[in-house]
PDB file of N, CA and C in Angstrom:
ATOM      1  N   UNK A   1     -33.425 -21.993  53.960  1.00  0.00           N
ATOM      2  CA  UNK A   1     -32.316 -21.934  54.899  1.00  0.00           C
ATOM      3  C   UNK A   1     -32.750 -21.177  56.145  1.00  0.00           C
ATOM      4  N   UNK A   2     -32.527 -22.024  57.567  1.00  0.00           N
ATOM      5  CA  UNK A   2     -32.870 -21.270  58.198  1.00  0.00           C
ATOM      6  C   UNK A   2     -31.912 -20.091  59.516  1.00  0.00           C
ATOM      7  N   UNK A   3     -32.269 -18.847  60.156  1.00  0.00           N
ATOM      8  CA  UNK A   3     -31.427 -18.344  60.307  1.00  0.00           C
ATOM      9  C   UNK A   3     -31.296 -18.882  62.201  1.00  0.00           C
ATOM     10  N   UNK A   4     -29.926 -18.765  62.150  1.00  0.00           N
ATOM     11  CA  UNK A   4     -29.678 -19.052  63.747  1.00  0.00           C
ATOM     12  C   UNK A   4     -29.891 -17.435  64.899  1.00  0.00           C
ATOM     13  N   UNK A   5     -29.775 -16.576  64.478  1.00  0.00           N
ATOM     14  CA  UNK A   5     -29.836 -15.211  65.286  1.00  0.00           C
ATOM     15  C   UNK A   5     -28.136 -14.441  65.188  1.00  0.00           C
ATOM     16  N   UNK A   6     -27.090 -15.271  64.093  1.00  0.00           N
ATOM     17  CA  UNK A   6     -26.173 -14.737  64.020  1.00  0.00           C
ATOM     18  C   UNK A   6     -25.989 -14.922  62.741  1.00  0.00           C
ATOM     19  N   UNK A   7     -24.905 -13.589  62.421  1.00  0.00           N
ATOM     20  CA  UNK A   7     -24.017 -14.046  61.079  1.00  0.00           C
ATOM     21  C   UNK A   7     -22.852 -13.806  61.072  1.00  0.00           C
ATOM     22  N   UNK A   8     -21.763 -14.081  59.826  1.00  0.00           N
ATOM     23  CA  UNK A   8     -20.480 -14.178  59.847  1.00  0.00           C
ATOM     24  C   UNK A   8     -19.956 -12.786  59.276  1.00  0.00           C
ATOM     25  N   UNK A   9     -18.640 -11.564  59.637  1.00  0.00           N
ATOM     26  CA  UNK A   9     -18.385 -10.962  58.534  1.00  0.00           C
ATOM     27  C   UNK A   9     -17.059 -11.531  58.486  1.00  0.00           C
ATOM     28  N   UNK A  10     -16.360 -11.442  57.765  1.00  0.00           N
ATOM     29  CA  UNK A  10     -14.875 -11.471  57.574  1.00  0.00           C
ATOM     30  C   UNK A  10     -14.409 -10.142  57.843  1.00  0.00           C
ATOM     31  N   UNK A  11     -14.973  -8.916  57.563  1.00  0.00           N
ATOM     32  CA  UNK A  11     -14.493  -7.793  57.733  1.00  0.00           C
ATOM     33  C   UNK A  11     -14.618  -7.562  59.244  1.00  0.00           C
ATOM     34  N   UNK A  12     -15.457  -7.681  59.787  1.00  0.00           N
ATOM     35  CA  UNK A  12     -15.529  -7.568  61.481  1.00  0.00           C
ATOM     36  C   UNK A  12     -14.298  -8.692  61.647  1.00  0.00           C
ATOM     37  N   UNK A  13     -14.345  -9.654  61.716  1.00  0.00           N
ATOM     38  CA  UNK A  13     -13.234 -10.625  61.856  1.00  0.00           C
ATOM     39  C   UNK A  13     -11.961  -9.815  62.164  1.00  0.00           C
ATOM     40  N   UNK A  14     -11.211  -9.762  60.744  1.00  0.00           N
ATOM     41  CA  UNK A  14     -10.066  -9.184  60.464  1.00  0.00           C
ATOM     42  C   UNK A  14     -10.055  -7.202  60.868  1.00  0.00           C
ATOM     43  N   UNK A  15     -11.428  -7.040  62.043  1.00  0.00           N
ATOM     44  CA  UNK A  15     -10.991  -6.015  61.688  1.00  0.00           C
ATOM     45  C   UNK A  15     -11.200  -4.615  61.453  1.00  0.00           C
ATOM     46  N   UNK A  16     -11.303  -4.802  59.988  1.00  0.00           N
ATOM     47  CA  UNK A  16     -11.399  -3.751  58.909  1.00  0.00           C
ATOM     48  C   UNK A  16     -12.386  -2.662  59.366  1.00  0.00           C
ATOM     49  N   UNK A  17     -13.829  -3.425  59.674  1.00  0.00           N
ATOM     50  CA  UNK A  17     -15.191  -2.555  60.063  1.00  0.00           C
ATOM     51  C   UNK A  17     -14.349  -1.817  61.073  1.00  0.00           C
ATOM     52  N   UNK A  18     -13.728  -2.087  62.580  1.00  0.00           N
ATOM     53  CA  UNK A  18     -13.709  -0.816  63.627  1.00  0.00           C
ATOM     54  C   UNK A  18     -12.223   0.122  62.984  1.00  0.00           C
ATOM     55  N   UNK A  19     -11.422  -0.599  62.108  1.00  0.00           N
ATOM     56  CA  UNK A  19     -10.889   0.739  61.650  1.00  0.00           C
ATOM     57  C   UNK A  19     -11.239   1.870  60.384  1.00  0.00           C
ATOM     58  N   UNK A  20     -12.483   1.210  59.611  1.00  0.00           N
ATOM     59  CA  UNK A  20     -13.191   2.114  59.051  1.00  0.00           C
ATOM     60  C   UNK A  20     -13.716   2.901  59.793  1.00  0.00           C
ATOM     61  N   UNK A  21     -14.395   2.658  60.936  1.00  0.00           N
ATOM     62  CA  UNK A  21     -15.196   3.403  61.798  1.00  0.00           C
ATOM     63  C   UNK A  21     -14.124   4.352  62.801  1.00  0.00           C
ATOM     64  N   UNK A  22     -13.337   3.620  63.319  1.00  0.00           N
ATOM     65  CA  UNK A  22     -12.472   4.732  63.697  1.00  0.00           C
ATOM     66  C   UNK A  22     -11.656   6.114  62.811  1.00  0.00           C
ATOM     67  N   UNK A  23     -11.098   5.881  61.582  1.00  0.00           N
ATOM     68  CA  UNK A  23     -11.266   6.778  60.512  1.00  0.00           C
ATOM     69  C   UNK A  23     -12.195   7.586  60.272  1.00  0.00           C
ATOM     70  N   UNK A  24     -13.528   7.096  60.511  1.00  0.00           N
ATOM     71  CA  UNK A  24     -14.626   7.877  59.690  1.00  0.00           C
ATOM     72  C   UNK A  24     -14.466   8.798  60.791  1.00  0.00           C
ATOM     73  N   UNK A  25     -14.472   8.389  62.142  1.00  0.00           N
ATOM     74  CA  UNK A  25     -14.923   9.197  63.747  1.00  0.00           C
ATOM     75  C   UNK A  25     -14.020   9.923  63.587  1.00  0.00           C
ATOM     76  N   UNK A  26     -12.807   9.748  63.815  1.00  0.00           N
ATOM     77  CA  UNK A  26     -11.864  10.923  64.039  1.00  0.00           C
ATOM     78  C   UNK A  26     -11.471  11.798  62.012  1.00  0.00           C
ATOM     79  N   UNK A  27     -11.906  11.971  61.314  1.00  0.00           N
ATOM     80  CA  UNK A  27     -11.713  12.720  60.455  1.00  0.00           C
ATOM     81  C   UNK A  27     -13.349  13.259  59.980  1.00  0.00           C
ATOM     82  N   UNK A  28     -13.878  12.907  60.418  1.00  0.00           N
ATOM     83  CA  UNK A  28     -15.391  13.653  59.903  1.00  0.00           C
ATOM     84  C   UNK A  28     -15.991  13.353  58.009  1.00  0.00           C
ATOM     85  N   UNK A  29     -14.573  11.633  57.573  1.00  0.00           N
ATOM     86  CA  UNK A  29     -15.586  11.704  56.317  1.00  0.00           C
ATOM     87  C   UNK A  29     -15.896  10.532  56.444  1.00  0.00           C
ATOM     88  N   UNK A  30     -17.279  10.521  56.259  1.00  0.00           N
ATOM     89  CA  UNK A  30     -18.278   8.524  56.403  1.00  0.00           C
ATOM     90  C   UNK A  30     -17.337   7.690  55.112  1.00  0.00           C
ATOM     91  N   UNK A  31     -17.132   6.014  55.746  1.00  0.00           N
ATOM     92  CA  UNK A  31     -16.819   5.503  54.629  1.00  0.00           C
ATOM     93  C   UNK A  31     -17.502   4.884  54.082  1.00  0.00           C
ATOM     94  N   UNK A  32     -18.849   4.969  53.989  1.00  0.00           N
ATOM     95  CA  UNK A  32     -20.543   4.106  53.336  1.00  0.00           C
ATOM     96  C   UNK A  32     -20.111   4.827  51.893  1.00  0.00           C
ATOM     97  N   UNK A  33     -20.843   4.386  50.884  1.00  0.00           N
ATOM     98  CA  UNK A  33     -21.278   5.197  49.844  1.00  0.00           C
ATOM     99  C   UNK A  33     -22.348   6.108  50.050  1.00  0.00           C
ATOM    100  N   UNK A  34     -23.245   5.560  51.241  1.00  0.00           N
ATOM    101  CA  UNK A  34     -24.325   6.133  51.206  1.00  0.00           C
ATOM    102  C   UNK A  34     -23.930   7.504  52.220  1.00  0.00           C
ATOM    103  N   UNK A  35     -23.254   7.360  52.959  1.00  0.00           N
ATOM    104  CA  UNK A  35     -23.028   8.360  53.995  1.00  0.00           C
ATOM    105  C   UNK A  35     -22.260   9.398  53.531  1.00  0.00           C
ATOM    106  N   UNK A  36     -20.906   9.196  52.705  1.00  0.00           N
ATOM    107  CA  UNK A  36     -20.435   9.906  51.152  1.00  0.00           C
ATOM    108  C   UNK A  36     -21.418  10.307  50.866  1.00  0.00           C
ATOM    109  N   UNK A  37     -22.741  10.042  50.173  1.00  0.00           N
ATOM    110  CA  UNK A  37     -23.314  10.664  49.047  1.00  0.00           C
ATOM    111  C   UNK A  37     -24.103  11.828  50.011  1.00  0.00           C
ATOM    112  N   UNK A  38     -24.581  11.612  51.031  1.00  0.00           N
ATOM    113  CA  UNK A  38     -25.282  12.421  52.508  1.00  0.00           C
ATOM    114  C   UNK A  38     -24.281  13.354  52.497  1.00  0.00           C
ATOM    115  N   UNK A  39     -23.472  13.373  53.146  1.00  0.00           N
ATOM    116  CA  UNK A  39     -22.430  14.504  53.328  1.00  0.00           C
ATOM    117  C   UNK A  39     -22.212  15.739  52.243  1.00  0.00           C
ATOM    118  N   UNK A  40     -22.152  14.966  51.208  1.00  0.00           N
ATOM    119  CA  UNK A  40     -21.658  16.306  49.701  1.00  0.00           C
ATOM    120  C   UNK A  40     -22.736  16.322  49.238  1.00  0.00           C
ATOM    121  N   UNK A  41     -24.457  15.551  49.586  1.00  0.00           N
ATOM    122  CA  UNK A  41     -25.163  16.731  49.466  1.00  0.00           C
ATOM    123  C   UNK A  41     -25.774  17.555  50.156  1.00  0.00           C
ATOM    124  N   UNK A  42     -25.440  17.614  51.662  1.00  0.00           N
ATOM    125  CA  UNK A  42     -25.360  18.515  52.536  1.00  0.00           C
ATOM    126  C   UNK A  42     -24.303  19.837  52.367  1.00  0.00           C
ATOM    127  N   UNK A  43     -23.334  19.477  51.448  1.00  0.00           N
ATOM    128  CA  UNK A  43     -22.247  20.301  51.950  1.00  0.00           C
ATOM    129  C   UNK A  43     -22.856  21.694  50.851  1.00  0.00           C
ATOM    130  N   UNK A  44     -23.351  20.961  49.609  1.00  0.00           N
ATOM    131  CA  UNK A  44     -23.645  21.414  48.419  1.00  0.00           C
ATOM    132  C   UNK A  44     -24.994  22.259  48.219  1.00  0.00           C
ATOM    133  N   UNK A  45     -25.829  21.572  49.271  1.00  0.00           N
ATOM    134  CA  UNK A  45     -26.936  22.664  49.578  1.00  0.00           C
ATOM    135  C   UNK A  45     -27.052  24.290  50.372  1.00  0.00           C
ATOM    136  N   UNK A  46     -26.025  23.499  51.595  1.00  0.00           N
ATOM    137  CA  UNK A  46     -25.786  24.456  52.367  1.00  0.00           C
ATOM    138  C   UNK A  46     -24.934  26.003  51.045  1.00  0.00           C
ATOM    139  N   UNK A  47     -24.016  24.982  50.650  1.00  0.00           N
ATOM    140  CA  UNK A  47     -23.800  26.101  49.523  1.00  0.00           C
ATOM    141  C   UNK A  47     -24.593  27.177  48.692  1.00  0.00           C
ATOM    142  N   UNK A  48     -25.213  26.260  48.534  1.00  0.00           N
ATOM    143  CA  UNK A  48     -26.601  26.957  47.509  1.00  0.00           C
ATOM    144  C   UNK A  48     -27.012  28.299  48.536  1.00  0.00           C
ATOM    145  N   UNK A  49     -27.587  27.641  49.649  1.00  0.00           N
ATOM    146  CA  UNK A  49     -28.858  28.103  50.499  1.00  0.00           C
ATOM    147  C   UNK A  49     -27.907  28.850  51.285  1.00  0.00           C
ATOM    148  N   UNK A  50     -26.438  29.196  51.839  1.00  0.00           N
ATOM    149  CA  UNK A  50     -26.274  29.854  52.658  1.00  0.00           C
ATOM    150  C   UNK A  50     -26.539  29.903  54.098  1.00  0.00           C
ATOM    151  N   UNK A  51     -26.818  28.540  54.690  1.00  0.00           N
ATOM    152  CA  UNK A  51     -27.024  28.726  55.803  1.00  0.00           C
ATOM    153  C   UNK A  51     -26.574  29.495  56.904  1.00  0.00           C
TER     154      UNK A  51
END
């Protein structure tokens, strides 16, 4: 299959992506899993270590 230089989301479509992103911006928590998992173990080190 070959690719044209675009793709489809439904979530950009309807949306969803710039009000996740606006949420994430104005409250300071990521809605990735991965950006979740970044955050609390930043929050959790700093704990440790006392920055």
């Amino acid at each position: 299959m070959e690719k044209f230089g675009f793709s489809f989301s439904l979530s950009r479509l309807l949306g969803i992506a710039q009000a996740k992103q606006k949420f994430a911006r104005s409250t300071g928590i990521p809605t990735t899993k991965s950006g979740l998992e970044r955050k609390i173990g930043r929050s959790i080190l700093n704990l440790l270590f006392k920055k």
